[in-house]
Each structure stands twice: as C-alpha cells, then as structure tokens.
Protein backbone atom coordinates (compact mmCIF):
# COMPACT_ATOMS: atom_id res chain seq x y z
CA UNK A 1 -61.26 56.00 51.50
CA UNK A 2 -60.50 52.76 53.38
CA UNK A 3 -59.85 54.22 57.30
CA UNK A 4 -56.51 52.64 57.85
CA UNK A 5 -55.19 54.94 55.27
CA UNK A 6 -57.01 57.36 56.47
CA UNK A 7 -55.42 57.58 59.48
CA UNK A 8 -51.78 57.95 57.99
CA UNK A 9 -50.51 61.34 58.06
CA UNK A 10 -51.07 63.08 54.85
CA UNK A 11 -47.12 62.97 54.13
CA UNK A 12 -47.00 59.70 54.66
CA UNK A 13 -49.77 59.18 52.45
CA UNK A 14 -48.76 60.86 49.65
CA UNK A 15 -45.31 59.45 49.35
CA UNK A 16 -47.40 55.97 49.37
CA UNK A 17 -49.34 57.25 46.22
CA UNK A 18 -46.46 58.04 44.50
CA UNK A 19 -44.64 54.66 44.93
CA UNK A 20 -47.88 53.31 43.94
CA UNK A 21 -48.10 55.15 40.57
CA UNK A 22 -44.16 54.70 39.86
CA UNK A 23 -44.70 50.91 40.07
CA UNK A 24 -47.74 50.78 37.77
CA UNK A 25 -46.25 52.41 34.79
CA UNK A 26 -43.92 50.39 33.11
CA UNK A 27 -43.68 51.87 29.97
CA UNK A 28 -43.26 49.79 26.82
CA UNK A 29 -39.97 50.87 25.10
CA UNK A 30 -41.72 51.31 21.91
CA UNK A 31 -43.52 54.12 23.09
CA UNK A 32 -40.76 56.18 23.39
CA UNK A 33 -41.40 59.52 22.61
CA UNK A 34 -45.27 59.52 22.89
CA UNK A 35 -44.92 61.57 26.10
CA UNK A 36 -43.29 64.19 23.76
CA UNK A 37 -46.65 64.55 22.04
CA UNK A 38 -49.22 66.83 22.90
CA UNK A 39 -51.86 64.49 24.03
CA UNK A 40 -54.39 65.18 21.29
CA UNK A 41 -51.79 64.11 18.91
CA UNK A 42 -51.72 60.62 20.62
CA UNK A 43 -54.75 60.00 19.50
CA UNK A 44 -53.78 60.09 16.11
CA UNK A 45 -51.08 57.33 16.40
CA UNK A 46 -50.91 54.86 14.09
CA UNK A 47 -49.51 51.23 13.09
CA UNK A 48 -48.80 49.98 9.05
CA UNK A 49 -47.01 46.76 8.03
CA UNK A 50 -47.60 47.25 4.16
CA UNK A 51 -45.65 49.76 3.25
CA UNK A 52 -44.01 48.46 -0.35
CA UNK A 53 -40.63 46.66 0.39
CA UNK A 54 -38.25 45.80 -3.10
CA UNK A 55 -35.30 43.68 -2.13
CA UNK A 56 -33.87 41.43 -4.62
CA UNK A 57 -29.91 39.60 -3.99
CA UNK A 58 -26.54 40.56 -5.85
CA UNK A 59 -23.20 39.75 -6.12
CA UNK A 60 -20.76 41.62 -3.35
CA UNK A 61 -17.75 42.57 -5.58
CA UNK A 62 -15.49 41.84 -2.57
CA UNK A 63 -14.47 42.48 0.73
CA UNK A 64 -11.61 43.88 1.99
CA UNK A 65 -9.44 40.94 3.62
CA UNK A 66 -6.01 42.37 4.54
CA UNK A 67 -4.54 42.62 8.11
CA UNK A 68 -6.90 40.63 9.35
CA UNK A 69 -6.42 38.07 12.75
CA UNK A 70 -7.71 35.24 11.52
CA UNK A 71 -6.92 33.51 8.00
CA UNK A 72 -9.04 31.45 6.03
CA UNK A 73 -8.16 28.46 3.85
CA UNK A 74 -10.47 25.13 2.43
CA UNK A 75 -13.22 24.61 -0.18
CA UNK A 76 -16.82 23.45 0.38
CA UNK A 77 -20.02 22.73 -1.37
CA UNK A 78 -22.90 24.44 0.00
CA UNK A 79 -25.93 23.08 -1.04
CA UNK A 80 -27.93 27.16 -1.86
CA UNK A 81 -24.63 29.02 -2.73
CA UNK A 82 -22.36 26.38 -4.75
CA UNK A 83 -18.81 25.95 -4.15
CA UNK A 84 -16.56 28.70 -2.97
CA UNK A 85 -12.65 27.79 -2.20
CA UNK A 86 -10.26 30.27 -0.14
CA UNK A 87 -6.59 30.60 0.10
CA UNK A 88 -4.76 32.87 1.66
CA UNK A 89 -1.23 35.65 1.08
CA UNK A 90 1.57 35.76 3.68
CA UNK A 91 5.01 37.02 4.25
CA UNK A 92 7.09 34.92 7.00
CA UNK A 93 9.52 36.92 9.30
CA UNK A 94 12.32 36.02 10.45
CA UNK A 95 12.18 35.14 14.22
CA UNK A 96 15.54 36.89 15.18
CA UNK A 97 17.14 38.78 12.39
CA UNK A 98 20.96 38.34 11.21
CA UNK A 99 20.70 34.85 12.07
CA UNK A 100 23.83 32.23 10.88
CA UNK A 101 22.77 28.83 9.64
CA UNK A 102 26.75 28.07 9.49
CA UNK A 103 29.27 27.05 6.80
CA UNK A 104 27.11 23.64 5.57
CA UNK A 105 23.52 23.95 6.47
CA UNK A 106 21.76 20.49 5.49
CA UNK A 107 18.01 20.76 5.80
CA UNK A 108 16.04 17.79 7.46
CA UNK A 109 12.70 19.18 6.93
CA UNK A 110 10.56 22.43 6.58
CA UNK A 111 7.10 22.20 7.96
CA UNK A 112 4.35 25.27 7.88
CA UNK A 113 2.58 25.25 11.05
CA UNK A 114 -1.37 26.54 11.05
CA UNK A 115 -3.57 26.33 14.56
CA UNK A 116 -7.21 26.21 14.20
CA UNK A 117 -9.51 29.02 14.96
CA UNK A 118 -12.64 27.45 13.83
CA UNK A 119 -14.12 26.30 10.87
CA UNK A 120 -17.45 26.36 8.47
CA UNK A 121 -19.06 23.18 7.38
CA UNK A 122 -18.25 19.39 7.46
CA UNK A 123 -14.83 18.73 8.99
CA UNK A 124 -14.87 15.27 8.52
CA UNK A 125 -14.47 16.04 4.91
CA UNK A 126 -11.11 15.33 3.00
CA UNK A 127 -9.61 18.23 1.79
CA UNK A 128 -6.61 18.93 -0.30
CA UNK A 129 -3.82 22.20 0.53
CA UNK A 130 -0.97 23.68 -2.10
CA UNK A 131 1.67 25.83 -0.94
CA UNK A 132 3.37 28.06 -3.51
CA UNK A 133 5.96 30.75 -2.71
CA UNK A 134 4.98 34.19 -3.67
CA UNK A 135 6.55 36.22 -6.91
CA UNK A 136 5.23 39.16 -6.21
CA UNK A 137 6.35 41.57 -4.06
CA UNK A 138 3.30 43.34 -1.59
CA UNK A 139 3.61 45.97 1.24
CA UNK A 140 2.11 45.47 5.00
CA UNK A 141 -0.04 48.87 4.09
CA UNK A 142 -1.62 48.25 0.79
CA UNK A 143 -5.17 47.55 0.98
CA UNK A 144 -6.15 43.92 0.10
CA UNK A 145 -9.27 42.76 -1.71
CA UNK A 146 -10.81 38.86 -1.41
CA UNK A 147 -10.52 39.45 -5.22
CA UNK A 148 -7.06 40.16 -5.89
CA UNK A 149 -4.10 37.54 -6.37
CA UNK A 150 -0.55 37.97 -6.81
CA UNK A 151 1.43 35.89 -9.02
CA UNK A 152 3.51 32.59 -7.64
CA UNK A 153 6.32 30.60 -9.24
CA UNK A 154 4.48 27.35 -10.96
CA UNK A 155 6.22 24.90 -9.32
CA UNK A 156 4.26 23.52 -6.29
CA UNK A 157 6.06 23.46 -3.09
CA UNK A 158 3.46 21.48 -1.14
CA UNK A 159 0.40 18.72 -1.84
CA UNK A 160 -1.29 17.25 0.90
CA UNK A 161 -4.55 15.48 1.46
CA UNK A 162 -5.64 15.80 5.23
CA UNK A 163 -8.94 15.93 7.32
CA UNK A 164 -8.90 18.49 9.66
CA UNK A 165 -8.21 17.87 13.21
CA UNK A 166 -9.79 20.79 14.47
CA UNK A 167 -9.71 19.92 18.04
CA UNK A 168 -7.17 17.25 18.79
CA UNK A 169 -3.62 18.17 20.13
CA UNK A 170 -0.52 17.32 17.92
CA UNK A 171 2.46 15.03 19.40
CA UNK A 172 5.88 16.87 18.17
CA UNK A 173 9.08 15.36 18.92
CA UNK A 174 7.37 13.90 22.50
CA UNK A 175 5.44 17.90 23.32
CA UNK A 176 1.85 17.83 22.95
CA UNK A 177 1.35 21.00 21.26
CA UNK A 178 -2.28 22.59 20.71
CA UNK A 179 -4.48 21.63 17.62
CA UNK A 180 -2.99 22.79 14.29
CA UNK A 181 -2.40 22.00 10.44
CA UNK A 182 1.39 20.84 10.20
CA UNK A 183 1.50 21.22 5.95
CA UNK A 184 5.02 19.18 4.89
CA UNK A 185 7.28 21.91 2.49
CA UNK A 186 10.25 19.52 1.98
CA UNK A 187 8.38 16.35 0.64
CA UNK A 188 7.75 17.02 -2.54
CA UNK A 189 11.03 19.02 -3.06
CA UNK A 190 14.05 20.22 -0.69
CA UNK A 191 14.19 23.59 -2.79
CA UNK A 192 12.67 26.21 -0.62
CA UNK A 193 13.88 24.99 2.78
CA UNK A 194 17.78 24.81 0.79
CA UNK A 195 16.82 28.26 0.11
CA UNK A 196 16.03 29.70 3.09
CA UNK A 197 18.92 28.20 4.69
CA UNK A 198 21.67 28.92 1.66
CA UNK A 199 20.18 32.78 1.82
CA UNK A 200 22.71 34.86 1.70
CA UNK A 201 24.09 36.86 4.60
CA UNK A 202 22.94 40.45 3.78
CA UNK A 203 19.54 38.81 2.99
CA UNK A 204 19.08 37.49 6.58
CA UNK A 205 20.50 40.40 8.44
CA UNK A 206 16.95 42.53 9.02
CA UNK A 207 13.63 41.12 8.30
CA UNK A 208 13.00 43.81 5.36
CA UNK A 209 15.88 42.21 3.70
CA UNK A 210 14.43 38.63 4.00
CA UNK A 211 11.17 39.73 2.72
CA UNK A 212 12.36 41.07 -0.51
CA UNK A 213 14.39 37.52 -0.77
CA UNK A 214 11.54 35.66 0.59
CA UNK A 215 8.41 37.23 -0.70
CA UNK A 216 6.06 34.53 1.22
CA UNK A 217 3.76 32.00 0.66
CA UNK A 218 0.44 31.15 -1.27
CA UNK A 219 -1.64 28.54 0.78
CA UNK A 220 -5.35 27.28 -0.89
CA UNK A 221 -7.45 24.25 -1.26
CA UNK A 222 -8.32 22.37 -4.22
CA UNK A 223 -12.04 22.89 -5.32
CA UNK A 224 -14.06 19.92 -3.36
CA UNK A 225 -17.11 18.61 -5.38
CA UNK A 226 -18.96 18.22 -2.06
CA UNK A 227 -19.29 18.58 1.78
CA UNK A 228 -16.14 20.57 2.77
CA UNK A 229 -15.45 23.16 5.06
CA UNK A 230 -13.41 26.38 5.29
CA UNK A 231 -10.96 26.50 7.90
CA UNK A 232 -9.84 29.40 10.33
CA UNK A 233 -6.76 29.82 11.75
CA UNK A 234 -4.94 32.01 14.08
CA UNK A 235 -1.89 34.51 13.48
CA UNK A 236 -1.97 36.16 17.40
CA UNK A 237 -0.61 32.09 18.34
CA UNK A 238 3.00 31.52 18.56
CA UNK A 239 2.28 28.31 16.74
CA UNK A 240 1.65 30.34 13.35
CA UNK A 241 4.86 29.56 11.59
CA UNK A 242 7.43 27.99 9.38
CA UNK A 243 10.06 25.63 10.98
CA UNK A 244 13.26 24.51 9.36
CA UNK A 245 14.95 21.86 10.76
CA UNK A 246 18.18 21.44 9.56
CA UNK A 247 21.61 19.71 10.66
CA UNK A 248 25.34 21.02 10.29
CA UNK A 249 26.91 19.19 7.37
CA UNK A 250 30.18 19.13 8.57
CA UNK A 251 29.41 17.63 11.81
CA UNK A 252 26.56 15.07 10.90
CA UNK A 253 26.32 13.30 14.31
CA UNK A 254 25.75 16.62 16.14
CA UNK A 255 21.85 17.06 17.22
CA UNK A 256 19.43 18.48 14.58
CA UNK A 257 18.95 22.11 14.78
CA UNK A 258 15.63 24.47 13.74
CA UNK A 259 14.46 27.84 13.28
CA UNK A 260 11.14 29.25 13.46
CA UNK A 261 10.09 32.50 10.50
CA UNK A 262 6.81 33.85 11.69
CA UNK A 263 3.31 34.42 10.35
CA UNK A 264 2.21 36.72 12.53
CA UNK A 265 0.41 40.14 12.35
CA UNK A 266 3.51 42.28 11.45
CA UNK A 267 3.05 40.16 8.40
CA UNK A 268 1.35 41.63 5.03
CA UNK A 269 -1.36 38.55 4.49
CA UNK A 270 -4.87 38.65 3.01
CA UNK A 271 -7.13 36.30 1.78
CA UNK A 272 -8.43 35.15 -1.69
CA UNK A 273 -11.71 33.71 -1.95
CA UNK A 274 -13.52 32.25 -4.95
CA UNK A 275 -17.11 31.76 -5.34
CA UNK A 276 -16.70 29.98 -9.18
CA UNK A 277 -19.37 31.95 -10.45
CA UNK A 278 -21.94 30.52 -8.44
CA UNK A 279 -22.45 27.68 -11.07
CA UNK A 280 -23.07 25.25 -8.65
CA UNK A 281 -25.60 27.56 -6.43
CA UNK A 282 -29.37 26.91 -6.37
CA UNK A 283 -31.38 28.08 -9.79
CA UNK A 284 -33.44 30.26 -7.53
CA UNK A 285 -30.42 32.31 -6.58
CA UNK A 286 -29.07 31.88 -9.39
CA UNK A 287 -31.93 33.61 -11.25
CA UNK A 288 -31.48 36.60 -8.85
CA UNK A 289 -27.81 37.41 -8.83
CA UNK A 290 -26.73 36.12 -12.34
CA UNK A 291 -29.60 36.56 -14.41
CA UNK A 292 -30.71 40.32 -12.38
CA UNK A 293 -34.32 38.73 -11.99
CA UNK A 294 -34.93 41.31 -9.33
CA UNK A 295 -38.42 40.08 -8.87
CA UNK A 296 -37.25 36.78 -7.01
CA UNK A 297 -36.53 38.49 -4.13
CA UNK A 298 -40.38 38.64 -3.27
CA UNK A 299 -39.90 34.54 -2.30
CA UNK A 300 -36.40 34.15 -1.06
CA UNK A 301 -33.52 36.38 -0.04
CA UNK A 302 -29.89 35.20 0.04
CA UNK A 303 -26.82 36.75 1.89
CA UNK A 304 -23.62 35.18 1.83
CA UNK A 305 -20.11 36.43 3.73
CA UNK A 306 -16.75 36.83 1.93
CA UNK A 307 -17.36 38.80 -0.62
CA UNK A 308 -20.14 37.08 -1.94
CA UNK A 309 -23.77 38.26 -2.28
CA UNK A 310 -25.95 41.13 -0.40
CA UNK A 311 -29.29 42.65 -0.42
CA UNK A 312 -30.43 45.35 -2.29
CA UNK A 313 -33.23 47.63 -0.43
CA UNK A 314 -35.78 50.04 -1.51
CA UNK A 315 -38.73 51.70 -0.17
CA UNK A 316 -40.10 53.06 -3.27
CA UNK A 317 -42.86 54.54 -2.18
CA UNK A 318 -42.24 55.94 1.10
CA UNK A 319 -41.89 59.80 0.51
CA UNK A 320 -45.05 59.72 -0.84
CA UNK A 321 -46.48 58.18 2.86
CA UNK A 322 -48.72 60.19 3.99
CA UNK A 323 -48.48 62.88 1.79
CA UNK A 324 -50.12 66.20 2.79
CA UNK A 325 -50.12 65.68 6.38
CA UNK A 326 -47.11 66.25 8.74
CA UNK A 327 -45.88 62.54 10.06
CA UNK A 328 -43.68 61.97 13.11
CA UNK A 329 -42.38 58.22 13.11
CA UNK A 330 -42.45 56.89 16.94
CA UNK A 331 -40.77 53.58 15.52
CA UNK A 332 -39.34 51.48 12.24
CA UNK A 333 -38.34 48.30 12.24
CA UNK A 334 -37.34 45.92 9.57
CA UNK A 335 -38.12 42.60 10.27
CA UNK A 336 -35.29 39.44 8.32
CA UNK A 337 -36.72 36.12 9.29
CA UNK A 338 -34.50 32.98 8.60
CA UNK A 339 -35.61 30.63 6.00
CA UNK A 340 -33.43 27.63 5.89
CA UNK A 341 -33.39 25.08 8.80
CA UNK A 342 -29.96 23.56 8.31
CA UNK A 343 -28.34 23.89 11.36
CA UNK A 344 -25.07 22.69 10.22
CA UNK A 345 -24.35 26.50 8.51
CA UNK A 346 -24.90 28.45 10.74
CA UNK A 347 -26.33 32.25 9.80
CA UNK A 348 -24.29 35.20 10.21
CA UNK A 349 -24.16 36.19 13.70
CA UNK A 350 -24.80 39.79 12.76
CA UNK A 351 -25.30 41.99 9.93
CA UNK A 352 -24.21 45.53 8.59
CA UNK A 353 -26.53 47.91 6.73
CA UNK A 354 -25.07 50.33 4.59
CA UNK A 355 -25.66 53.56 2.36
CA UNK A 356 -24.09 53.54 -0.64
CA UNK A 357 -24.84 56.37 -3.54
CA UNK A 358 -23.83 55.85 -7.47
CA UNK A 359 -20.28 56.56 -7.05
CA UNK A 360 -19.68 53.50 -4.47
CA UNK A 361 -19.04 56.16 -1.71
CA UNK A 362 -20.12 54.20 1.71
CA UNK A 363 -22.39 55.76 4.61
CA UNK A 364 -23.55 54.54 7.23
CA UNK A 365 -27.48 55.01 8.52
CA UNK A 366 -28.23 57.83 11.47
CA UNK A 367 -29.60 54.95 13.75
CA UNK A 368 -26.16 53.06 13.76
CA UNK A 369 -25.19 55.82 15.98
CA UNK A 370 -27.28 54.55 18.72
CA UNK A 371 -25.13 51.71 18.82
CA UNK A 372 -26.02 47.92 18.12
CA UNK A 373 -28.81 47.52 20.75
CA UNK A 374 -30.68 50.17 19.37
CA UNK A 375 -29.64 49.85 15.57
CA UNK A 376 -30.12 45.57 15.66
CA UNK A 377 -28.20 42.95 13.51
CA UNK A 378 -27.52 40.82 15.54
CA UNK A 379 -29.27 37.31 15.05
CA UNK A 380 -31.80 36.23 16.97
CA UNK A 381 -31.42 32.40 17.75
CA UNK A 382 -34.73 31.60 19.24
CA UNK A 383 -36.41 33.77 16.95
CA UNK A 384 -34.34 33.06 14.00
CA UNK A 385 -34.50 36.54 12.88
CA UNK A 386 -32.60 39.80 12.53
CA UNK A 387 -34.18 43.37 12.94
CA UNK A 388 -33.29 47.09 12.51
CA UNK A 389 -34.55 50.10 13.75
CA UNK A 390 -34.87 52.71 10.77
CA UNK A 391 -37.12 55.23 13.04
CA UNK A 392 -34.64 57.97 12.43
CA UNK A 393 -33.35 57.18 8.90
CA UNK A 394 -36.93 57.21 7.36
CA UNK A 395 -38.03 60.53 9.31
CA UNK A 396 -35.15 61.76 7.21
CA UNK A 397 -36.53 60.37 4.16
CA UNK A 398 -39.65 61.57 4.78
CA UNK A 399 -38.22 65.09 5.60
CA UNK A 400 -35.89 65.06 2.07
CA UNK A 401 -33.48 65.71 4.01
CA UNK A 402 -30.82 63.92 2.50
CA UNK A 403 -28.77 65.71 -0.02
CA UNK A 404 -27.52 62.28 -1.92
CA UNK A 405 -29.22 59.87 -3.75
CA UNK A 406 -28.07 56.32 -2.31
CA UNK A 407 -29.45 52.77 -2.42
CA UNK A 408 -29.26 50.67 0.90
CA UNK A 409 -27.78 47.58 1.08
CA UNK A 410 -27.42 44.19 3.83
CA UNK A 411 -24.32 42.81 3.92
CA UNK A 412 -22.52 40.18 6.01
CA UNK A 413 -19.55 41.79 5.37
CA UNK A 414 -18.53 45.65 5.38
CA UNK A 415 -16.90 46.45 2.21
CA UNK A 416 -14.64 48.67 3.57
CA UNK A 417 -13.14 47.34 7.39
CA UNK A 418 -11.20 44.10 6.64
CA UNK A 419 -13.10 41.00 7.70
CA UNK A 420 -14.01 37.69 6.41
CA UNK A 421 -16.95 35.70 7.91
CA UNK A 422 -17.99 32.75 5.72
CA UNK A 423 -21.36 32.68 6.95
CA UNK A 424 -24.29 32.68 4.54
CA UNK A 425 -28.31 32.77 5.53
CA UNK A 426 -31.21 31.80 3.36
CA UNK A 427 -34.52 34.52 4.28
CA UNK A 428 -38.21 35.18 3.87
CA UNK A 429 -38.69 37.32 0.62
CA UNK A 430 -40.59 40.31 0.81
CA UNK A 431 -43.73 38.46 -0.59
CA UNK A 432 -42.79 34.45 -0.21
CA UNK A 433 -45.05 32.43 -2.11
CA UNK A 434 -45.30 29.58 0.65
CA UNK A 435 -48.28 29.34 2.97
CA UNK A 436 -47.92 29.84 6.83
CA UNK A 437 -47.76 32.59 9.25
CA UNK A 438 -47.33 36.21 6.95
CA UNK A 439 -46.06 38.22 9.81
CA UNK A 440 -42.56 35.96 8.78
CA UNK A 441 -41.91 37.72 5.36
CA UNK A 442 -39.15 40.77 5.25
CA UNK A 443 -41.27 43.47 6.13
CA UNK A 444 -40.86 46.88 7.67
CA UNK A 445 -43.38 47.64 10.58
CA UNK A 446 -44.11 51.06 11.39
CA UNK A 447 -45.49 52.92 14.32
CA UNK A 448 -46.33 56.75 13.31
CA UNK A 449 -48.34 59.75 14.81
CA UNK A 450 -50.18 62.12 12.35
CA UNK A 451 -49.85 65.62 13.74
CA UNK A 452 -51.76 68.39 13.78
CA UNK A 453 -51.63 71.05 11.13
C-alpha cells in the first residue's frame, strides 16, 4: 500500500475508497436492470438487430381537426406526397351582443382578418383564397374530422390572389398592426356585409341567435399545380376576425363606423384537408398506399401529417424468439432514420405510436407511460432519426399477455386528440435496396438476458 495512505486513519481511509468507487462507475443507462440479475444470468446477456421487421405505408382515414388553436388554410405541391389543399370551418361571434347598427346602416367594407402562425413550404408562392358562408348549421361540441365538409351557398363571397406576408406588419388606417391575411368580403359583392348589418334585432341580441342567422364561413385555397405552402394562423390573437365598416346613411358626412365578430376559440371551427388521391405523389408511394404493395416498405417508408398516410408495424415472428427458454428483455429500441435531404419540409417534430385492434378501438403502448424521454418520438436533428423504446411492450408480447389482437401503427397525427401538423418525412425501409451504412434501415435493436431454467 503506498505509505502516505497508510498513514491515514482507517476512517478516513475508507470513506476515500468509497468516493473512489462511486466516481468510477458510471453506469450506462442501457444497462438498467442488469443489477437485478443474479450475476450468473449476466453472463447470458445478449444483443440481436435481425429480428424480422414488416412495415409497409397506408392511407390515415383522417384526423380529428376540431377545436383546435391554430387553423390551417393553402395548397402545395410536394414533390413525394402530391398536392394536398386545406380550408378551414368557422362560426364568427359577435363581439358585444345586442348591438344597434342604427336606422340606415350603409356598409363601406367587410374585411376577414387572419394573423400568421407559421407556415409549410414555399411562401413566395402565389396562392389563391375563397370565402363562402356556411349553410349548414354545426355545434361547438360535435367532433370534427379533416374529412368532413358542410355544405355552403354557391355563390362566392371572396376571390383573392395574394403571396403570403408571413412576417411583415400590415399598415391599417395609419396603425401598424402585426402580420396577417386581410381577405376583402365586399369586393366581389356587398351581400354578406348588407346582411350582417340589416340582421334583424332579435338575431343580434345574444351570440346563439347570430349564429343560427350567421352560420359562418368556409375559407380554402385553390389547388396550386406547384410550390405552395399551407398556412397557419392563430385564433388565441385578437386580430382573428371579421370587421365591418360601415357609415350611417342618414348622416353621410359623419365618420365611418366598424364592428369587429370574432373567430376565436368559443367558436365551432375545424379544418378540411384534401390530399386528391395522391395522384400527383411519387409512383413509389404510390405503389404502397394505393396499390397495397406492402412489400415496398422494405426500401422506403412514408409518413405524412393531416390525415394523410402512416405506418403499419409488425413483428411477425417475435413470440416465437427464443422459444423454449425464459427471456427477460433489458432493452428495445426501434430505430426510424430520415431518408430525404430536403430541408425545405421539414420532418415531423415528433411522432405517436399507437395500438389499434380490428374494431378501430385505440391504445396506447405500456412504455408511453414512462413519458416521452423514455418512450422517444421526438426527432433527432443531428441524427436525423426518431427512436422508441418497446422494452416493456415486447416483454408483454413475449409473455402473451395481451388479451387483444391489435396491429401497431406510426402516425404524425393521433387519430383521436384534435391536431393538424402538415409535416411529412420520407424513411429508411426495413430492407432499403441502396448501398451505404446498414445500421440506417428501420430496425429494432434488442438487448436480452436468457435466464436460467
């Protein structure tokens, strides 16, 4: 023993040691439970990365989009997915109720006000809006799908060309307001600002009786044959709204008067989106989700936001893993690496995975209890990848232990929490026919320990 420990006291000494061993054993987070393990077991621990993964790309029926913050409206081209176009519902509230236009209302103008909250793809695009006002009538509690339309009078109440202006502020009678879409509703025709301002008295006395007057508005983009973008905009603003500005007709030289109805989120809104039948989408995805050629997915992957298309996942041979022995699993993790380089559309900044059995009933997977740290999702930018930790779910496969027989499935989207993201990402199949670096291919990597019997 070197002598100038050997002269501490033997206290001393030992609390030295112990620092000294504390320090030196960092232990890797993926061993995890090994401690647990008798340590003749450890010996038997083990590492695969090829067990059989089937994953193949389908349509996502649709999303559910009502109630949500932010509403989406535009058309765009995307080079792997085609064209998809959005539009969105919306009632308008009346900003006090049992409001009095007076005797001779005269309407200047009637503009629909939309601030920005973002955007996918090329804003310097031209794109093209039409406003129609609603004919059906819809409830603030009825559940909402990116499918679903309601019916709208033919005649268009607005048809404007514009490129969007996403962050430049907009000069308004000398105020400098914040960026935002101002969409004319009086050019093309005075009718619904006359209206709104000849309504009668009982209809404008509580916002319940406006709505059933006013039903709302239908705002979407014409179809763009390239480039494009969809645009985001924000309800929680106090810029979200309809103006009239009007004058008193029997005293023409008196100032010009206005009044705001709201879109705001006491409104019932939700959002249509149309993916055209992915006509216009690559032939390779095309192959997969259209023509059910499940056996594509072995090259590339696709996932696309807003209702549009999701993974289908299987493990078809994993109860049969290790068959005849018992198997603890220390760790699982599926590995999503990101194909396309385009930096312009950007990949979902997290996905969901789901459990889903025969009937459509949704579950969610034991490890999302862990919370998203654990579970994963969330993109990886310098990596360009996503992972998920599966440790617990496939100990219960291995076990039987589930009582249902479900398929899972990765989704941008949840099908069943409102939320539109229009983000899409292109990924590594589960056997990609390209040369280059294999550990890059969707893959599940498992760390196991074979116990004793």
């Amino acid at each position: 023993m070197n002598s100038s420990l050997s002269k501490l006291p033997v206290v001393l000494l030992i609390g030295i040691l112990l620092i000294l061993a504390i320090f030196s054993c960092k232990k890797d987070p993926y061993e995890i439970g090994f401690d647990l393990l008798p340590p003749s077991d450890t010996l038997n621990v083990k590492s695969t990365d090829t067990i059989t993964v089937e994953a193949f790309s389908v349509i996502q029926d649709s999303v559910r989009t009502d109630k949500v913050f932010t509403l989406i409206m535009g058309s765009m081209m995307d080079p792997v997915f085609g064209r998809t176009t959005a539009g969105f519902y919306s009632q308008v509230r009346l900003s006090s109720e049992g409001v009095d236009f007076g005797s001779n209302p005269v309407l200047d103008s009637l503009v629909l006000m939309l601030p920005y909250n973002g955007y996918y793809g090329d804003t310097l695009s031209r794109l093209n809006v039409k406003v129609y006002e609603i004919s059906d009538e819809f409830s603030y509690d009825s559940l909402r799908y990116s499918n679903q339309r309601l019916a709208t009078y033919p005649t268009v109440v607005a048809d404007q060309d514009f490129i969007p202006r996403i962050s430049d502020s907009v000069l308004v009678y000398s105020e400098k307001l914040p960026a935002h879409l101002r969409i004319n509703l009086s050019k093309k025709s005075n009718y619904l600002g006359q209206k709104i301002l000849n309504a009668p008295i009982d209809a404008l006395a509580t916002n319940q009786d406006f709505i059933k007057f006013f039903k709302g508005v239908y705002v979407t983009a014409s179809p763009v044959s390239n480039n494009g973008a969809l645009l985001k905009f924000n309800i929680n603003s106090g810029l979200s709204k309809m103006v009239v500005y009007f004058h008193d007709g029997n005293d023409p030289q008196r100032d010009s008067l206005s009044f705001d109805l709201l879109l705001n989120p006491n409104c019932a809104r939700f959002i249509h989106i149309d993916h055209h039948g992915y006509l216009d989408a690559r032939e390779d995805l095309k192959q997969q989700i259209l023509n059910h050629d499940s056996a594509r997915g072995a090259n590339n992957l696709f996932l696309q936001g807003m209702g549009g298309v999701k993974i289908k996942l299987k493990f078809p041979y994993l109860k049969d893993f290790g068959k005849g022995k018992n198997i603890a699993i220390n760790e699982a993790i599926l590995q999503l690496k990101n194909l396309d380089p385009d930096t312009t559309l950007a990949p979902p900044p997290s996905l969901i995975m789901i459990r889903q059995d025969s009937a459509g009933r949704v579950g969610y997977l034991v490890d999302d209890n862990e919370g998203a740290a654990y579970f994963g999702g969330t993109y990886d930018q310098k990596k360009r990848s996503y992972f998920f930790r599966l440790t617990q779910h496939m100990q219960k496969v291995l076990l039987n232990a589930y009582t249902t027989k479900f398929d899972l499935y990765l989704m941008v989207n949840s099908p069943i929490t409102s939320a539109a993201s229009p983000n899409r990402v292109m990924l590594h199949g589960t056997k990609p026919l390209m040369p280059g670096d294999n550990s890059s291919h969707f893959q599940l990597k498992m760390t196991y320990t074979v116990l004793n019997q």
